[in-house]
Each structure stands twice: as structure tokens, then as C-alpha cells.
PDB file of N, CA and C in Angstrom:
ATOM      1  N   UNK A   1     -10.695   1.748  23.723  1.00  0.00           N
ATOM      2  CA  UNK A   1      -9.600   0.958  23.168  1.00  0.00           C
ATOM      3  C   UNK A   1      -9.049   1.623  21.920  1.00  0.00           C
ATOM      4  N   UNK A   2      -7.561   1.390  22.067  1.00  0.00           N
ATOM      5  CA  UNK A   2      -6.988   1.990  20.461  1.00  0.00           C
ATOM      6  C   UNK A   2      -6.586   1.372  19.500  1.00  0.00           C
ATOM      7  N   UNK A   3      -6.339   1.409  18.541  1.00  0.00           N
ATOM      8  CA  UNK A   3      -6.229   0.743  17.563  1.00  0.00           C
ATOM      9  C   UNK A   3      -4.655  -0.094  17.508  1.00  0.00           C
ATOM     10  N   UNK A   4      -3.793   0.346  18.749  1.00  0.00           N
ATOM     11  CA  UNK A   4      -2.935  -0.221  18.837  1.00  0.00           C
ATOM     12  C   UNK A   4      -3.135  -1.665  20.112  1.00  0.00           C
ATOM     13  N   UNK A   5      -4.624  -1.691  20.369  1.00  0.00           N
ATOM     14  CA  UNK A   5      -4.792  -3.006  21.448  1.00  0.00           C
ATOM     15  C   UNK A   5      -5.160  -4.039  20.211  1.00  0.00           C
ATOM     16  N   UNK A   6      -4.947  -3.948  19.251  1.00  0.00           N
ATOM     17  CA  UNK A   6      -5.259  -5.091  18.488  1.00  0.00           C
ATOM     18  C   UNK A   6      -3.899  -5.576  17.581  1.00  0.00           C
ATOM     19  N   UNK A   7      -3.956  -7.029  18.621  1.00  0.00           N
ATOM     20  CA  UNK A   7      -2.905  -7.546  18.246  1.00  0.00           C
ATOM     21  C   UNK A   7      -2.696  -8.595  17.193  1.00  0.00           C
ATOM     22  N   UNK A   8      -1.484  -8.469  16.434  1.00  0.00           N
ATOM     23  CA  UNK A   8      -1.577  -9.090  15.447  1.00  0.00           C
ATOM     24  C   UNK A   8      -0.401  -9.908  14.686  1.00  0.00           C
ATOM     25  N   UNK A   9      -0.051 -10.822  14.447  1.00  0.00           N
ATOM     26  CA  UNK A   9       0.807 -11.564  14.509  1.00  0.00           C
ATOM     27  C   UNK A   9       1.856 -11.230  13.189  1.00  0.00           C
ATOM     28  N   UNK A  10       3.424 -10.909  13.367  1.00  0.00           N
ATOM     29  CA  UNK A  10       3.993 -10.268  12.230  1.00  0.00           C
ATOM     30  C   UNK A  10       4.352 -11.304  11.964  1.00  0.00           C
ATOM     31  N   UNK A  11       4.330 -11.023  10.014  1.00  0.00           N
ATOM     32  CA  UNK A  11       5.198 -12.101   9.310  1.00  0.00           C
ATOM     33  C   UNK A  11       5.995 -11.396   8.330  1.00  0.00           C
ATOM     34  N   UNK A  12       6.826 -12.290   8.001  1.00  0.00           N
ATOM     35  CA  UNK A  12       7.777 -11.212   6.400  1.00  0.00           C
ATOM     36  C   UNK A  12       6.410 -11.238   5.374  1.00  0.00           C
ATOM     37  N   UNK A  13       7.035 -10.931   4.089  1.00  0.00           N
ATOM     38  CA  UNK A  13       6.364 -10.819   2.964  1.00  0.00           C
ATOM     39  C   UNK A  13       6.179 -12.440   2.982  1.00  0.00           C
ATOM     40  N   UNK A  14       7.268 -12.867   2.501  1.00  0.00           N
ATOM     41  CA  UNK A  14       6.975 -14.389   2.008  1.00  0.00           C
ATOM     42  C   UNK A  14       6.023 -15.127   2.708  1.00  0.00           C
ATOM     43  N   UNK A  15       5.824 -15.293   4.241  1.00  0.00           N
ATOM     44  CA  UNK A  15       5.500 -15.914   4.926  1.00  0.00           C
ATOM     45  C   UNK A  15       4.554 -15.616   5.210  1.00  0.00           C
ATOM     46  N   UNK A  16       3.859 -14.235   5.035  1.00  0.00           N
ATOM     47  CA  UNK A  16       2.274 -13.964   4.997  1.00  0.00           C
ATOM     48  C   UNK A  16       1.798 -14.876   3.342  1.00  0.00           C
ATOM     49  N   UNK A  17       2.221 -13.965   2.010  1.00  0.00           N
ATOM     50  CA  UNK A  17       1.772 -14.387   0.852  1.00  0.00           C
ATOM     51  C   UNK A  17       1.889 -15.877   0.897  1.00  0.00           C
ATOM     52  N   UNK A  18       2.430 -16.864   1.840  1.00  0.00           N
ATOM     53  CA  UNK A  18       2.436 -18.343   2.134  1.00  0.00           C
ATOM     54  C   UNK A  18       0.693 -18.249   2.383  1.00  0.00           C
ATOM     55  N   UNK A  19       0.302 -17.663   3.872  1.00  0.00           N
ATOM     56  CA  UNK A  19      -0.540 -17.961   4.898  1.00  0.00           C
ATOM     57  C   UNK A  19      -1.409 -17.839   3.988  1.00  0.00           C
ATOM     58  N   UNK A  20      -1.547 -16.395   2.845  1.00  0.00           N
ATOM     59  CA  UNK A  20      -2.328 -16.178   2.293  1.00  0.00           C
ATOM     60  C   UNK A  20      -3.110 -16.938   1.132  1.00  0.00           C
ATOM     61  N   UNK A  21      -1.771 -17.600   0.832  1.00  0.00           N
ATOM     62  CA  UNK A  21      -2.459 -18.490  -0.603  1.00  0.00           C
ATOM     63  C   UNK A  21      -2.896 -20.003   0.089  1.00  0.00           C
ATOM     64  N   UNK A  22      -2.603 -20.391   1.158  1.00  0.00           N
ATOM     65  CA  UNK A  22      -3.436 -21.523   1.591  1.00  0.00           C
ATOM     66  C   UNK A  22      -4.354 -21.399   2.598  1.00  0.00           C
ATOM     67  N   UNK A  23      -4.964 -20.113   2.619  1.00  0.00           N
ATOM     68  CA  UNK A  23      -6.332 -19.856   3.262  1.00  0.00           C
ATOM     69  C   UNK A  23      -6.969 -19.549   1.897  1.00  0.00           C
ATOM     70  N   UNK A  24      -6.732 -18.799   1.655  1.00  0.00           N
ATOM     71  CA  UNK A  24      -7.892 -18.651   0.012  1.00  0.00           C
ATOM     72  C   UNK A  24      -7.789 -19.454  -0.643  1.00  0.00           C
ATOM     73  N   UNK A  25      -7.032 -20.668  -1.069  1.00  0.00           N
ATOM     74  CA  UNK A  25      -7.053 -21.525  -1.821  1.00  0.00           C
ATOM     75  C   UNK A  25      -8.555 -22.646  -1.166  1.00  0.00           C
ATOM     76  N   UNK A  26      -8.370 -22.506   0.028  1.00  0.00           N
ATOM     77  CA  UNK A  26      -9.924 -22.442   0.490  1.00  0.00           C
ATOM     78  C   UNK A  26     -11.586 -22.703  -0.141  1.00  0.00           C
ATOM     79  N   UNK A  27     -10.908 -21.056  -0.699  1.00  0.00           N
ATOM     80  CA  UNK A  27     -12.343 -20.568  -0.949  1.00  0.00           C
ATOM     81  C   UNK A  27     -12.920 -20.856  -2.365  1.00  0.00           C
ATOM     82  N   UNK A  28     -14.171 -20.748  -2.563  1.00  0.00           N
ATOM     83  CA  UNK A  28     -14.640 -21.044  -4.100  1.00  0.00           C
ATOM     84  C   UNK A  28     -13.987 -20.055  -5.053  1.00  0.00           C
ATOM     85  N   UNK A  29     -13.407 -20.539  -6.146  1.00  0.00           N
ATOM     86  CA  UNK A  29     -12.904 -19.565  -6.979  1.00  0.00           C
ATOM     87  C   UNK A  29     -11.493 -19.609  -6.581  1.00  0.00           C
ATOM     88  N   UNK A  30     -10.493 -20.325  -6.010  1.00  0.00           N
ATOM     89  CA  UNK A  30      -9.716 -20.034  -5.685  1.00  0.00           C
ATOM     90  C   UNK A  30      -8.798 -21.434  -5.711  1.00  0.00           C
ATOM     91  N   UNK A  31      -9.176 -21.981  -6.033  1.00  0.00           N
ATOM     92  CA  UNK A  31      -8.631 -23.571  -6.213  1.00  0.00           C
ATOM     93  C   UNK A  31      -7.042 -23.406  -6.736  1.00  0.00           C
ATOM     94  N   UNK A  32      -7.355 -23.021  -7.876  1.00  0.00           N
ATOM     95  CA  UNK A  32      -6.153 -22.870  -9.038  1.00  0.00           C
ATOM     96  C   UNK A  32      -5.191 -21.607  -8.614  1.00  0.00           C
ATOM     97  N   UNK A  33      -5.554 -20.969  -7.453  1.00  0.00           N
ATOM     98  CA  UNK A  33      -4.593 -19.974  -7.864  1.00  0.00           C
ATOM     99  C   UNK A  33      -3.289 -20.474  -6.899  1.00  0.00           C
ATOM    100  N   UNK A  34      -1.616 -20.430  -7.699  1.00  0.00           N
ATOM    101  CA  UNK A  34      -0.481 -20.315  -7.314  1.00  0.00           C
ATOM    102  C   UNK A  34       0.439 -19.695  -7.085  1.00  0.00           C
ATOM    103  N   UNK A  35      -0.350 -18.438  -6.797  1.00  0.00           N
ATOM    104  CA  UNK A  35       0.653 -16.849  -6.112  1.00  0.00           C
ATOM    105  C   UNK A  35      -0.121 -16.179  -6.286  1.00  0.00           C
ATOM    106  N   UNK A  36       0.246 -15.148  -5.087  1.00  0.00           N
ATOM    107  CA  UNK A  36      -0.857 -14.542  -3.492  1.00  0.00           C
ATOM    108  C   UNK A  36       0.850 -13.426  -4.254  1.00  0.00           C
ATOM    109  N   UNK A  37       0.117 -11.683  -4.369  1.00  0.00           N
ATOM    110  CA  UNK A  37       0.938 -11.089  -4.087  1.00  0.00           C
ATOM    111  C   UNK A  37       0.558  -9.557  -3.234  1.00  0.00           C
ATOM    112  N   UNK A  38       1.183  -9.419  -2.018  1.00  0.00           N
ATOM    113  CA  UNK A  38       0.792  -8.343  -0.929  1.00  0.00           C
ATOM    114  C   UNK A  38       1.949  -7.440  -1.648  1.00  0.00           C
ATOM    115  N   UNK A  39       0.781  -6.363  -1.444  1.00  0.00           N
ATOM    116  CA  UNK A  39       1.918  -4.692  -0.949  1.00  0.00           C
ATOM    117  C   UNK A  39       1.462  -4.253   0.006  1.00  0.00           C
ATOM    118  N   UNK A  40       2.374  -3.467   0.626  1.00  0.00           N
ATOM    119  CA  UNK A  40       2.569  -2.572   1.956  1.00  0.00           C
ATOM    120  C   UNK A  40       1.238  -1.506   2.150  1.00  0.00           C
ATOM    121  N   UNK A  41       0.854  -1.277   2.682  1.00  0.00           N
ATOM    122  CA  UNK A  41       0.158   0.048   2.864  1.00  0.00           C
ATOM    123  C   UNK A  41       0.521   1.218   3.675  1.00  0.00           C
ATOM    124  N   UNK A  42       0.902   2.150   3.465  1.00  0.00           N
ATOM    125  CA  UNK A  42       1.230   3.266   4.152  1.00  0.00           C
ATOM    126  C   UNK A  42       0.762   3.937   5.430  1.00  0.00           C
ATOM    127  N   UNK A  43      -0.479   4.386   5.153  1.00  0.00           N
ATOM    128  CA  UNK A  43      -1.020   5.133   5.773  1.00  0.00           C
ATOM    129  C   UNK A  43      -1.991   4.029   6.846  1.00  0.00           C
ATOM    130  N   UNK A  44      -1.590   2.770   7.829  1.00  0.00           N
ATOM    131  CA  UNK A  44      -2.038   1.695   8.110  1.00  0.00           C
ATOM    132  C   UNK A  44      -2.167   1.850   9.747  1.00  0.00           C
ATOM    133  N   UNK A  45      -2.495   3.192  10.202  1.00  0.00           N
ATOM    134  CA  UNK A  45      -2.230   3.412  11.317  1.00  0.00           C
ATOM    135  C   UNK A  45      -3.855   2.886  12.317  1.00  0.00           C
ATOM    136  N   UNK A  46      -3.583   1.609  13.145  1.00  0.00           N
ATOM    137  CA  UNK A  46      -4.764   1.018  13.418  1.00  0.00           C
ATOM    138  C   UNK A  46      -5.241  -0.066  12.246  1.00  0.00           C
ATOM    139  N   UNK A  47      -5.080  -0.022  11.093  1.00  0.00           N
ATOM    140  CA  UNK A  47      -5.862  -1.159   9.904  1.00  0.00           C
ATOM    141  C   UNK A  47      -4.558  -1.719   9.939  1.00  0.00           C
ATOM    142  N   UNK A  48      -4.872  -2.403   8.832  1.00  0.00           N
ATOM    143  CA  UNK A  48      -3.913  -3.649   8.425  1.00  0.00           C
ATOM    144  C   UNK A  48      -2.828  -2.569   7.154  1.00  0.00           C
ATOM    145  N   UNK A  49      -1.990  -3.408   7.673  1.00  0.00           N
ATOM    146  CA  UNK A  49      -0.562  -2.645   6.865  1.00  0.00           C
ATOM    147  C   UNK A  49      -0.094  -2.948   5.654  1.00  0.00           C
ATOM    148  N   UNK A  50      -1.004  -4.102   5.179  1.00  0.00           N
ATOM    149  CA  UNK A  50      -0.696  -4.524   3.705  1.00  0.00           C
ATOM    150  C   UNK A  50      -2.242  -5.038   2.855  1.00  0.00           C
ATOM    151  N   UNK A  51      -1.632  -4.988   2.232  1.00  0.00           N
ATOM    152  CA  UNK A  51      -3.230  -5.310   1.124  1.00  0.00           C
ATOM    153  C   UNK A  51      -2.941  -6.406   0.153  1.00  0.00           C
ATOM    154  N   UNK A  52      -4.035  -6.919  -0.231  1.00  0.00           N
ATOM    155  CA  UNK A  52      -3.650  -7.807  -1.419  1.00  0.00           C
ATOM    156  C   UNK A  52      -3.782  -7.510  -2.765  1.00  0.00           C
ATOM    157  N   UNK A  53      -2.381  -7.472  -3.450  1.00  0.00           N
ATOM    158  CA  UNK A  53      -2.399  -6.767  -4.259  1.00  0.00           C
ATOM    159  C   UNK A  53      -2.874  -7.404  -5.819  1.00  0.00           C
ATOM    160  N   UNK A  54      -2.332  -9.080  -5.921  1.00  0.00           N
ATOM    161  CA  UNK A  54      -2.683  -9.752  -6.845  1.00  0.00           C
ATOM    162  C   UNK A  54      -3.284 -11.025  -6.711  1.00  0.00           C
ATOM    163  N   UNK A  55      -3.574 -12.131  -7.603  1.00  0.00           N
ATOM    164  CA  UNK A  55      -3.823 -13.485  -7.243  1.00  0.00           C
ATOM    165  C   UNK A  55      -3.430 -14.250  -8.448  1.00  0.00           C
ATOM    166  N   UNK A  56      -2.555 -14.934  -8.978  1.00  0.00           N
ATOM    167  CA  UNK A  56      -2.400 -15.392 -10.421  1.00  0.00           C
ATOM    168  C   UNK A  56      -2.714 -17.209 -10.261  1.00  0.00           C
ATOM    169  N   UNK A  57      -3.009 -17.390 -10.904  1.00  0.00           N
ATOM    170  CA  UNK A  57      -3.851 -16.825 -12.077  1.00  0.00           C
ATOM    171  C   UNK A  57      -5.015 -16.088 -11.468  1.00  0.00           C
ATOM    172  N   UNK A  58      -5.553 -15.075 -12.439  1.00  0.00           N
ATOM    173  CA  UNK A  58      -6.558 -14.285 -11.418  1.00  0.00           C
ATOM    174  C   UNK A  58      -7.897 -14.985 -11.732  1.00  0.00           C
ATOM    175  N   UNK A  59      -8.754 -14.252 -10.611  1.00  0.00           N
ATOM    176  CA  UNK A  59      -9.840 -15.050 -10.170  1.00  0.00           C
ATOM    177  C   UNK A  59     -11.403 -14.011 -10.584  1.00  0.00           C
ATOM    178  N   UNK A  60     -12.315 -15.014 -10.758  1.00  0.00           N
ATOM    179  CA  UNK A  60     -13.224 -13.539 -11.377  1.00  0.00           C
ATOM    180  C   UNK A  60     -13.665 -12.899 -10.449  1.00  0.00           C
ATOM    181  N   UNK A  61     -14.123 -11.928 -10.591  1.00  0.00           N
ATOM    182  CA  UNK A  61     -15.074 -10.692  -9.519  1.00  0.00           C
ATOM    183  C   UNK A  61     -15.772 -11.345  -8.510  1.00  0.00           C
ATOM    184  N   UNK A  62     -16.524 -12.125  -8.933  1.00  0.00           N
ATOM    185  CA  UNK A  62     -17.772 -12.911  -7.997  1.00  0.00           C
ATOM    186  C   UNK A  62     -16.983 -13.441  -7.120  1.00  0.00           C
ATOM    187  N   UNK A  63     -16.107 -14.060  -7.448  1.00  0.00           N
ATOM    188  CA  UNK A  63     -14.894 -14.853  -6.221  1.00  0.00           C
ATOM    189  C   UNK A  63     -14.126 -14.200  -5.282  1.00  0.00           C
ATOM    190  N   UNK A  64     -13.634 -13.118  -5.604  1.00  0.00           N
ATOM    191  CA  UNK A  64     -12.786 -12.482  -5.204  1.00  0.00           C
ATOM    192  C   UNK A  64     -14.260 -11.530  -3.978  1.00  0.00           C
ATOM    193  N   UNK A  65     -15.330 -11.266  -4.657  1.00  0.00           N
ATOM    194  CA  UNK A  65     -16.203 -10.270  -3.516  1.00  0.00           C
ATOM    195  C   UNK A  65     -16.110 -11.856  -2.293  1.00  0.00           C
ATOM    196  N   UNK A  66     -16.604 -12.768  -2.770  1.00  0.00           N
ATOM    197  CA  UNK A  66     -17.278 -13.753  -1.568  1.00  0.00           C
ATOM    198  C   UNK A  66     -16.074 -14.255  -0.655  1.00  0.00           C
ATOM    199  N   UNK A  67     -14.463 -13.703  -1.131  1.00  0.00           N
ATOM    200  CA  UNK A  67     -13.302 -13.630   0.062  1.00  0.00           C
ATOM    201  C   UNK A  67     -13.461 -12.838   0.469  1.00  0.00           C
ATOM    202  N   UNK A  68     -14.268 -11.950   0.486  1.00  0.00           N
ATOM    203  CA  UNK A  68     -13.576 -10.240   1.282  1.00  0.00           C
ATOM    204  C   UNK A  68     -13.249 -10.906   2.402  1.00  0.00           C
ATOM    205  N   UNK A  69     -14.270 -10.924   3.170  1.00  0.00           N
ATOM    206  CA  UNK A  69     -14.041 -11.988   4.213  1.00  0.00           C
ATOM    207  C   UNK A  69     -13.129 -12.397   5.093  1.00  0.00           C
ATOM    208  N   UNK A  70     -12.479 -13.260   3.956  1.00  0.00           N
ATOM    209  CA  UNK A  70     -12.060 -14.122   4.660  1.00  0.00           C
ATOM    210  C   UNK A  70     -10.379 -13.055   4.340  1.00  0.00           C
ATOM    211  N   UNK A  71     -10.488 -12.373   3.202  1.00  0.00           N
ATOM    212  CA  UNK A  71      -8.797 -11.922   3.353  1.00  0.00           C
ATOM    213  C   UNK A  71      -9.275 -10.319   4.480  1.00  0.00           C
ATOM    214  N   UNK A  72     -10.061  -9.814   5.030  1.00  0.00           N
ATOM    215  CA  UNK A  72     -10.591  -9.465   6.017  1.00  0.00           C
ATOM    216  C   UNK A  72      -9.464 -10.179   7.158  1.00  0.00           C
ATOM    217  N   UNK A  73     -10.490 -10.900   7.287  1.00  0.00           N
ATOM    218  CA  UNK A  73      -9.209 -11.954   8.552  1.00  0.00           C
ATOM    219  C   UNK A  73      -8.293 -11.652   8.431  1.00  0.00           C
ATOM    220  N   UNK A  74      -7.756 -12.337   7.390  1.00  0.00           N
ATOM    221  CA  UNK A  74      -6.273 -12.110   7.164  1.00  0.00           C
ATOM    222  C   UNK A  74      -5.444 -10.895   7.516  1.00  0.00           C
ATOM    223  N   UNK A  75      -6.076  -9.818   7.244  1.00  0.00           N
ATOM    224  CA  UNK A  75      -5.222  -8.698   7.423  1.00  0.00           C
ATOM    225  C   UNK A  75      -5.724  -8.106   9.029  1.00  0.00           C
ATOM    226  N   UNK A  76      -6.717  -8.758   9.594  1.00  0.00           N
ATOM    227  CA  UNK A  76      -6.762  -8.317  10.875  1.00  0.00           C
ATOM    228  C   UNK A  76      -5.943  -9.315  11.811  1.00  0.00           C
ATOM    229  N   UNK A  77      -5.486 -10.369  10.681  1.00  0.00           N
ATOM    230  CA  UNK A  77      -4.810 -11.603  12.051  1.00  0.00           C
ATOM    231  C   UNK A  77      -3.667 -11.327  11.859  1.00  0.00           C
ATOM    232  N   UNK A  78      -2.896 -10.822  10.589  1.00  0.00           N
ATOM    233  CA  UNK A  78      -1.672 -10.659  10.691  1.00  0.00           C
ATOM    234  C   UNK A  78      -1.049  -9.339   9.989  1.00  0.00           C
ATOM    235  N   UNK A  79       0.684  -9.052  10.460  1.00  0.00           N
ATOM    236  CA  UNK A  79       1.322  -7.608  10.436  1.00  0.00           C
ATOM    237  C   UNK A  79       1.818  -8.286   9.717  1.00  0.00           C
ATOM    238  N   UNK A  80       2.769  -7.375   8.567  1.00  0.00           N
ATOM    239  CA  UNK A  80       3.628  -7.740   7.571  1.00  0.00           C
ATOM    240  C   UNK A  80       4.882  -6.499   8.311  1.00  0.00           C
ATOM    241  N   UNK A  81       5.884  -7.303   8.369  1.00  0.00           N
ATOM    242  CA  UNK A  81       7.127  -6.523   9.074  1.00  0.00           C
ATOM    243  C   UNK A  81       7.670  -5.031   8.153  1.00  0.00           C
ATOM    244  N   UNK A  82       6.832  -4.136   8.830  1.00  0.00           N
ATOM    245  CA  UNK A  82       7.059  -2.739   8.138  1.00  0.00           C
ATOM    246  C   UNK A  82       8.467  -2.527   7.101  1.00  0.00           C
ATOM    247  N   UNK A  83       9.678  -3.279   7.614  1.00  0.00           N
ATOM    248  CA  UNK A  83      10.762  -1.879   6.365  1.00  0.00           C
ATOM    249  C   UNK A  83      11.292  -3.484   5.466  1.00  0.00           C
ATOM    250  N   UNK A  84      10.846  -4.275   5.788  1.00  0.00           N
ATOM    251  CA  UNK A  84      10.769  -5.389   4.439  1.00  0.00           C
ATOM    252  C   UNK A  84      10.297  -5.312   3.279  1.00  0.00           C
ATOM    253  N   UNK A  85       9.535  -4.692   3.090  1.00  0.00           N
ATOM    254  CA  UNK A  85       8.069  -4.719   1.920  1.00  0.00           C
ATOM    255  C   UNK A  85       8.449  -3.261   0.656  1.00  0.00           C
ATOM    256  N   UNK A  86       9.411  -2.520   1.401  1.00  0.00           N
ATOM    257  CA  UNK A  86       9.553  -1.273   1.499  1.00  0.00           C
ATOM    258  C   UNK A  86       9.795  -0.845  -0.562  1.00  0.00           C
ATOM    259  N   UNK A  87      10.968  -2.041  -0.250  1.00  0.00           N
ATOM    260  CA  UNK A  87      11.812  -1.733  -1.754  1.00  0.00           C
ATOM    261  C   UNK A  87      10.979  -1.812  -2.502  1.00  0.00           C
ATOM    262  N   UNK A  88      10.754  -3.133  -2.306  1.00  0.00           N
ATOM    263  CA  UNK A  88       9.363  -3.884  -3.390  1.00  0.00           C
ATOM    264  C   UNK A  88       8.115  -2.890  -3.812  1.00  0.00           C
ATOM    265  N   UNK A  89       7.873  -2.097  -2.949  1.00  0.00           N
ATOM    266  CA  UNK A  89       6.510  -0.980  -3.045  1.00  0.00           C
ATOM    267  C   UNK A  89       7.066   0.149  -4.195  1.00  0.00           C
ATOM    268  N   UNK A  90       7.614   0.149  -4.748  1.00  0.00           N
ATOM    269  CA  UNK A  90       8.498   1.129  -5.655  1.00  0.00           C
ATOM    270  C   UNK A  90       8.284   0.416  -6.794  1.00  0.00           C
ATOM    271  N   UNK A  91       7.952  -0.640  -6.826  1.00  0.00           N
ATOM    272  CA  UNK A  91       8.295  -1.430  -8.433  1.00  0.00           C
ATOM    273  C   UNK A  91       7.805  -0.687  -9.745  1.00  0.00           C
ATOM    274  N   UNK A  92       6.310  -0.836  -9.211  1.00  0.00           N
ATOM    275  CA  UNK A  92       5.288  -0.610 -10.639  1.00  0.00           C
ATOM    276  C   UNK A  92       5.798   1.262 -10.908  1.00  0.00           C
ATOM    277  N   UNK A  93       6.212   2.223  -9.839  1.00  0.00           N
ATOM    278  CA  UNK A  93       6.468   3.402  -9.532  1.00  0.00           C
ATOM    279  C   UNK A  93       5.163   4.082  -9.263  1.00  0.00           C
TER     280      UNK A  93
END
């Protein structure tokens, strides 16, 4: 099997960083947080095409290891629509 038999459900930016902040809001350590922010990943050929890039308010270490997890899932359940994300990935430079 290739890494292209794993299917995965596309969303825009907004509408993943939605999915994202009310699955981890979930988790311990994660109560309070009110913005989930993804960037793109490049080189995503077979993995997941975006990463999580922030969580605000942020969350401590211990919290953030005991999601791997679950944002794991996340990026194996869903695609972020490749040339959306694009501009935005330029910000910080």
C-alpha cells in the first residue's frame, strides 16, 4: 500500500483550525484554549500536510505531549486544501 491509499478528508484552513480546537479542547490542559493555529507543510508527501503550529492561550509541555495523540488523529483524519494555506506560510518569513 502507498501512502496515497490513505484517505483523508480535505478542509480549508478555517474549517480544520475549527475541527481542531473542539477536539483538543477535549483534552486535559486544553480547556481554555480559543485559537488552534495550522501551517502548511511542504514536504507532506504520504504524512499529513499541515502541522499545528500554535494554541493561544498556550498550554504547558505536559499537555501538549499527552495530545500528541490525539492531534496525531487529526492530521491523519484530515487534508488541509494545498494552495489555500499557501500565502499565509510566508508570514513569520
Amino acid at each position: 500500500m502507498t501512502g496515497e491509499a490513505i484517505r483523508r478528508e480535505v478542509r480549508s484552513s478555517a474549517e480544520l483550525q475549527e475541527v481542531c480546537l473542539r477536539t483538543l479542547k477535549q483534552c486535559p490542559g486544553f480547556e481554555r484554549v480559543n485559537e488552534i493555529l495550522i501551517q502548511p507543510r511542504d514536504n507532506s508527501e504520504g504524512s499529513a500536510n499541515w502541522t499545528l503550529a500554535a494554541v493561544r492561550p498556550r498550554v504547558d509541555n505536559r499537555s501538549l505531549r499527552a495530545a500528541r495523540e490525539t492531534i496525531g488523529f487529526l492530521q491523519q483524519t484530515y487534508r488541509l486544501i494545498p494552495g489555500e494555506a499557501q500565502g499565509r506560510d510566508k508570514r513569520r518569513g
